[in-house]
C-alpha atoms as a PDB file:
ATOM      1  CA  UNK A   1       0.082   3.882 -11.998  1.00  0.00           C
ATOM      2  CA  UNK A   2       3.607   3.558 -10.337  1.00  0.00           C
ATOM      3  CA  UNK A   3       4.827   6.723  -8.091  1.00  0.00           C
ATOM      4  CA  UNK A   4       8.001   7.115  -7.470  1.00  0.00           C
ATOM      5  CA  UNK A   5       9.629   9.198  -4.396  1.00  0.00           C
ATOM      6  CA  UNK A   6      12.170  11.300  -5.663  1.00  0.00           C
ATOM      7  CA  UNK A   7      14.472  11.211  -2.285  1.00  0.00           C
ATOM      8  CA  UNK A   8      14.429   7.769  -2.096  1.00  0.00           C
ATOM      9  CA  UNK A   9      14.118   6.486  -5.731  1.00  0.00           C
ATOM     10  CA  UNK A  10      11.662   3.936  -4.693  1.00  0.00           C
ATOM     11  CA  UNK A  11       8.400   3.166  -6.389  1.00  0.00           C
ATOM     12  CA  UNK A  12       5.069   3.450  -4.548  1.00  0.00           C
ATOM     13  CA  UNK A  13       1.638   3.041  -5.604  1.00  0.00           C
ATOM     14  CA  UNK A  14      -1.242   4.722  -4.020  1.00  0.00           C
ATOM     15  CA  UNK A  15      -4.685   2.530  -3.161  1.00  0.00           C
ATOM     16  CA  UNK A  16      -7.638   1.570  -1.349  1.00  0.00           C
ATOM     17  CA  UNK A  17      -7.782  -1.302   1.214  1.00  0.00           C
ATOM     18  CA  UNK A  18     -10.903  -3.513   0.433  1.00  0.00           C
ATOM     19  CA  UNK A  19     -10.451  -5.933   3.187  1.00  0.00           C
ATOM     20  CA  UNK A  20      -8.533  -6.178   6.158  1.00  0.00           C
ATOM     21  CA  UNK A  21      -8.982  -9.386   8.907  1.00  0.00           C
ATOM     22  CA  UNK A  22      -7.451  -7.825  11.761  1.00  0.00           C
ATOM     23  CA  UNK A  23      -6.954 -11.582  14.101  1.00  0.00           C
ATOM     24  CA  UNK A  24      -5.742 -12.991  10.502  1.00  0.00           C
ATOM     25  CA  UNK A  25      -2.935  -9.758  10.222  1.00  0.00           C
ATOM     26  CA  UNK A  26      -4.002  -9.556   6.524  1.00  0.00           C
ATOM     27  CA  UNK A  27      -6.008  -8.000   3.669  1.00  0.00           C
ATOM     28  CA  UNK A  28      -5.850  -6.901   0.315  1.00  0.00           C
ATOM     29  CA  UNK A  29      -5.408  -3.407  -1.381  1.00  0.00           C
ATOM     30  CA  UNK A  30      -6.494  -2.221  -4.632  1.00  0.00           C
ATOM     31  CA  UNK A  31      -3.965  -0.771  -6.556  1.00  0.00           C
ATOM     32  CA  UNK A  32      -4.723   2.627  -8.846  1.00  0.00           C
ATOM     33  CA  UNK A  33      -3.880   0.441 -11.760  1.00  0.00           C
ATOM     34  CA  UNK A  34      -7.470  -1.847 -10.487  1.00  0.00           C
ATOM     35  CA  UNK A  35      -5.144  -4.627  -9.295  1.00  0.00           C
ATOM     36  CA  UNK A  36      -5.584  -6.470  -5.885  1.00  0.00           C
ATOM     37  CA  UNK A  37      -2.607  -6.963  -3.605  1.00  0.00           C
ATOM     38  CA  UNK A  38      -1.735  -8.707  -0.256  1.00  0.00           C
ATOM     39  CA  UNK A  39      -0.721  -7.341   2.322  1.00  0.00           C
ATOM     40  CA  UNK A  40       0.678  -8.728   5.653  1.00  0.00           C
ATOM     41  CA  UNK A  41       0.515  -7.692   8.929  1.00  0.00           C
ATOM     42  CA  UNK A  42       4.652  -7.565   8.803  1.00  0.00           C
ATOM     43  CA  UNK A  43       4.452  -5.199   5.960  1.00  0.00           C
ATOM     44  CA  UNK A  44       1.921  -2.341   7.414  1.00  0.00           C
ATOM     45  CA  UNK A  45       3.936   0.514   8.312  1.00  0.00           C
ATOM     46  CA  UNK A  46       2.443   2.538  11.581  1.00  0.00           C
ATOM     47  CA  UNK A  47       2.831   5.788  12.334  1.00  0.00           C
ATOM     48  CA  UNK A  48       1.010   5.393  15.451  1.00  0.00           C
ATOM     49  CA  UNK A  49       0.949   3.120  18.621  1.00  0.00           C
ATOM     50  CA  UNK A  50      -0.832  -0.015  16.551  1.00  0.00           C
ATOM     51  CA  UNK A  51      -0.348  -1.043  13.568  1.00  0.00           C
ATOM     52  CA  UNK A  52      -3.544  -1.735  11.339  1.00  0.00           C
ATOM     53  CA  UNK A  53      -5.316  -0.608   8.551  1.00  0.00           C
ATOM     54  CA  UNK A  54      -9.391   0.330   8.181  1.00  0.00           C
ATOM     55  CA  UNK A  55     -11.604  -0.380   5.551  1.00  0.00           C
ATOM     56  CA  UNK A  56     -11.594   2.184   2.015  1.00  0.00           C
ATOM     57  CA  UNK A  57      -8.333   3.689   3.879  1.00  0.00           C
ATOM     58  CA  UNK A  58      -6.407   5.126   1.640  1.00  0.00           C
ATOM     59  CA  UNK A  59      -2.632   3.854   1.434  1.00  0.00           C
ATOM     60  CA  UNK A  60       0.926   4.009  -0.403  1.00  0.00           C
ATOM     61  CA  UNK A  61       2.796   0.991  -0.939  1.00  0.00           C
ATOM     62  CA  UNK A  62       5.915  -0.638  -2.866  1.00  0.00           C
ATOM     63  CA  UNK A  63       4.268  -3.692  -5.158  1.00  0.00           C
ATOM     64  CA  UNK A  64       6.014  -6.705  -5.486  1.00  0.00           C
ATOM     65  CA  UNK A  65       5.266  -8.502  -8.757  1.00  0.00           C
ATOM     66  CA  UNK A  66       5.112 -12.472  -7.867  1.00  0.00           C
ATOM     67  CA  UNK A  67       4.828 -15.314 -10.162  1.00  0.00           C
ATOM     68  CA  UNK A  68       1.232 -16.381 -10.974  1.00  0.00           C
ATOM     69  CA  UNK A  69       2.610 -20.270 -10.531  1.00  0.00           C
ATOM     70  CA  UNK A  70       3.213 -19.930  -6.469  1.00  0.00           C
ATOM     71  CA  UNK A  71       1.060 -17.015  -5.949  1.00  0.00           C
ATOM     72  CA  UNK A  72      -2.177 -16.187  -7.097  1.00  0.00           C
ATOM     73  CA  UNK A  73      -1.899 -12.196  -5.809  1.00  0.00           C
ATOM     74  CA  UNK A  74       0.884  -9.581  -5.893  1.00  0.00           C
ATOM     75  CA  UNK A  75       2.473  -8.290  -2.782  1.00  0.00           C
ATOM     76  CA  UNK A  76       1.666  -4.844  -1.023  1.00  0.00           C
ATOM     77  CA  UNK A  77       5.394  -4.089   0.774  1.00  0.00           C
ATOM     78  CA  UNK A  78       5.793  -0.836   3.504  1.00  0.00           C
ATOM     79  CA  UNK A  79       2.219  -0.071   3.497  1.00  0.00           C
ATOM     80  CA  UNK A  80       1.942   3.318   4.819  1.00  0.00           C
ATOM     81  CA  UNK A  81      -1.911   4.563   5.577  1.00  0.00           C
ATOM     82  CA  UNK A  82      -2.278   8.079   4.699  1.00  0.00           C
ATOM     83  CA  UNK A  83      -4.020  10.192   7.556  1.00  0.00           C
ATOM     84  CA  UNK A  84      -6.716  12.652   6.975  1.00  0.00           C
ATOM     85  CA  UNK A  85      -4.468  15.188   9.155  1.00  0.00           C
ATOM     86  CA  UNK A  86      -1.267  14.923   6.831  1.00  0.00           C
ATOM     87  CA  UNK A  87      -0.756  17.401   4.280  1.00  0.00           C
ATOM     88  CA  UNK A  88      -0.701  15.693   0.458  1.00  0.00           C
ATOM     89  CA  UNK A  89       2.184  15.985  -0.389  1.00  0.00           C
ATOM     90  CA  UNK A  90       3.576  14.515   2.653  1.00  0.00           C
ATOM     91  CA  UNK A  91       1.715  11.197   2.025  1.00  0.00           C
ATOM     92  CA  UNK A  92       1.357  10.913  -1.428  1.00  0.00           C
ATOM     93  CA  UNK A  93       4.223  10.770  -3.743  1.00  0.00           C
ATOM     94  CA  UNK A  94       5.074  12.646  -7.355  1.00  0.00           C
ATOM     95  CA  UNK A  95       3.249  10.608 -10.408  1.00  0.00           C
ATOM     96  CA  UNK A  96       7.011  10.372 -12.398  1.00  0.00           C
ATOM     97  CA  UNK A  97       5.509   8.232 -15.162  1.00  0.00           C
ATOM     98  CA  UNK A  98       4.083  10.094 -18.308  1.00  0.00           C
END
């Protein structure tokens, strides 16, 4: 399910990290559509003093379709973890697609 923010007409996707190697700098997410994407240690966004990203944390994130011939996952760009101590709707953006 693409989100879109409405300020900055970007599309973000809200999901679940299922693995994370934190000496590797990479992992996957799970998408709310039920696909798997990588993410890099470049593309994690912190709001805090390091930047990784936990186990079954919930994220947003801009996907990046890639070609199945080079790659066998799609990309997870601007990961941004969603802390327990933000308010929703400062995290999570507006489902625009009916």
């Amino acid at each position: 399910m693409l989100m879109k923010n409405v300020s900055e007409g970007e599309y973000k996707m809200n999901g679940t990290v299922h693995f994370w190697h934190n000496k590797r700098g990479y992992g996957f997410i799970k998408g709310e559509n039920g696909e798997s994407y990588f993410v890099g240690f470049p593309d994690v966004i912190s709001r805090h003093d390091f930047k990784s990203l936990d186990l079954n944390e919930e994220v947003t994130f801009e996907p990046l379709k890639q070609s199945r011939e080079t790659y066998k996952y799609d990309r997870a760009l601007k990961v941004l973890p969603i802390y327990a101590d933000e308010k929703p709707e400062e995290a999570k953006y507006e489902n625009t697609s009916k």
